[in-house]
Every structure is written in C-alpha cells, then in structure tokens.
PDB file of N, CA and C in Angstrom:
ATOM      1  N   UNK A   1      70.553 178.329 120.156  1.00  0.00           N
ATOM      2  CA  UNK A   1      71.695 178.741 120.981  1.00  0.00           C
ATOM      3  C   UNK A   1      72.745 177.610 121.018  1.00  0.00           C
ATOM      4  N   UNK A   2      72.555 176.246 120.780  1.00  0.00           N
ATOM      5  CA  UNK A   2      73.361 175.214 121.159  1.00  0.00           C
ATOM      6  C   UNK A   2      74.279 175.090 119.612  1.00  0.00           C
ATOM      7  N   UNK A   3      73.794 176.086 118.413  1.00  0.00           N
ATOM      8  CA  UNK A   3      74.175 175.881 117.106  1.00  0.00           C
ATOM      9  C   UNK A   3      75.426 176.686 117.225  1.00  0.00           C
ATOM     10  N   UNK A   4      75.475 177.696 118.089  1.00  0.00           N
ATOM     11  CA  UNK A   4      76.418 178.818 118.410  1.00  0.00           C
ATOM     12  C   UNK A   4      77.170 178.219 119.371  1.00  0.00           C
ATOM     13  N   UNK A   5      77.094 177.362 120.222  1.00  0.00           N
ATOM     14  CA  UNK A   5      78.258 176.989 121.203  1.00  0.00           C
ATOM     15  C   UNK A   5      78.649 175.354 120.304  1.00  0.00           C
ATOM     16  N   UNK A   6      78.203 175.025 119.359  1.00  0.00           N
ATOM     17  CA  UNK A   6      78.624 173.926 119.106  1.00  0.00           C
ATOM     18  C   UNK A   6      79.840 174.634 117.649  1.00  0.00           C
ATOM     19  N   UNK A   7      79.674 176.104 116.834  1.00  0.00           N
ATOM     20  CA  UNK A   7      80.360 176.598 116.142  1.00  0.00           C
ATOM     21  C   UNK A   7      81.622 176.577 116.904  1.00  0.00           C
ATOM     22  N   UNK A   8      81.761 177.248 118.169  1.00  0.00           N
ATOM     23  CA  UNK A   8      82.968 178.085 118.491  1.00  0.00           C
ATOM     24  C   UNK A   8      83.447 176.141 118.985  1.00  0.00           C
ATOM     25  N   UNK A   9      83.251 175.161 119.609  1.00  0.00           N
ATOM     26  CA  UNK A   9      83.608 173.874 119.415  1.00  0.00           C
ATOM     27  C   UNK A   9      84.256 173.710 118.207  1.00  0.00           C
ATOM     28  N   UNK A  10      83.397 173.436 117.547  1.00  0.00           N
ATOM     29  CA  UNK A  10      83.986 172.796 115.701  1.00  0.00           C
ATOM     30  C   UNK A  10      84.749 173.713 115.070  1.00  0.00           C
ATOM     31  N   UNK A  11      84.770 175.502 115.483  1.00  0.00           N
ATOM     32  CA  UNK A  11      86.245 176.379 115.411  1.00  0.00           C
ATOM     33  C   UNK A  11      87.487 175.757 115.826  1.00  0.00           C
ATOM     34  N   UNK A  12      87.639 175.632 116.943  1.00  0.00           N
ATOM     35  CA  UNK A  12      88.255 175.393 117.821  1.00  0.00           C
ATOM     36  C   UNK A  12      88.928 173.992 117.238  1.00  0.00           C
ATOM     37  N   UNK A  13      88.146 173.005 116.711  1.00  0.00           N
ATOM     38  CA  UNK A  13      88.656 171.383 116.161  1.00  0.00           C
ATOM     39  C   UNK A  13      89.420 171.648 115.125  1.00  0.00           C
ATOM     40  N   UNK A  14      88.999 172.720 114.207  1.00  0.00           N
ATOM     41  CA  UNK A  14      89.206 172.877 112.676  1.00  0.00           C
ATOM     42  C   UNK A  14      90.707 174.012 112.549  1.00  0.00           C
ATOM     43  N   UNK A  15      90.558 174.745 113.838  1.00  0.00           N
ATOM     44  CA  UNK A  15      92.166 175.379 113.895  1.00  0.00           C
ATOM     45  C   UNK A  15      93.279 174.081 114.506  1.00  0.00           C
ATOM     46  N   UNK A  16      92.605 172.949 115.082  1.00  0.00           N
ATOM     47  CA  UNK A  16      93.622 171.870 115.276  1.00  0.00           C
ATOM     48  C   UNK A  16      93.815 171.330 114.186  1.00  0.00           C
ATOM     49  N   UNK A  17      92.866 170.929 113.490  1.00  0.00           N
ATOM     50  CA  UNK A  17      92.891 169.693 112.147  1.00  0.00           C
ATOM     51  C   UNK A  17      93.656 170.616 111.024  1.00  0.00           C
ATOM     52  N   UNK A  18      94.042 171.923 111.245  1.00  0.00           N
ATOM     53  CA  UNK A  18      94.764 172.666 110.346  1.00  0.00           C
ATOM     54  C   UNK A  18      96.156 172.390 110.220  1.00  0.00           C
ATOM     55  N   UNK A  19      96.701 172.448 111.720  1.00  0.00           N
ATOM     56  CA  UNK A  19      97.862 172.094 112.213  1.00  0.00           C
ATOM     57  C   UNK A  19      98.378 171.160 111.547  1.00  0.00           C
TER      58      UNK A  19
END
C-alpha cells in the first residue's frame, strides 16, 4: 500500500520536473 501512495508522490514530482 505505501508503493501506491509513494506513486501518486513521485506523479506529482515528475509533472513538476516536466515544467
């Protein structure tokens, strides 16, 4: 379960580091 709240995290980094 912590693999799934650590995805939507490292989503979340990787739509910044896109920017």
């Amino acid at each position: 379960m912590l693999n799934i709240h650590r995805s939507v995290l490292y989503r979340k980094l990787t739509k910044y580091n896109l920017n």
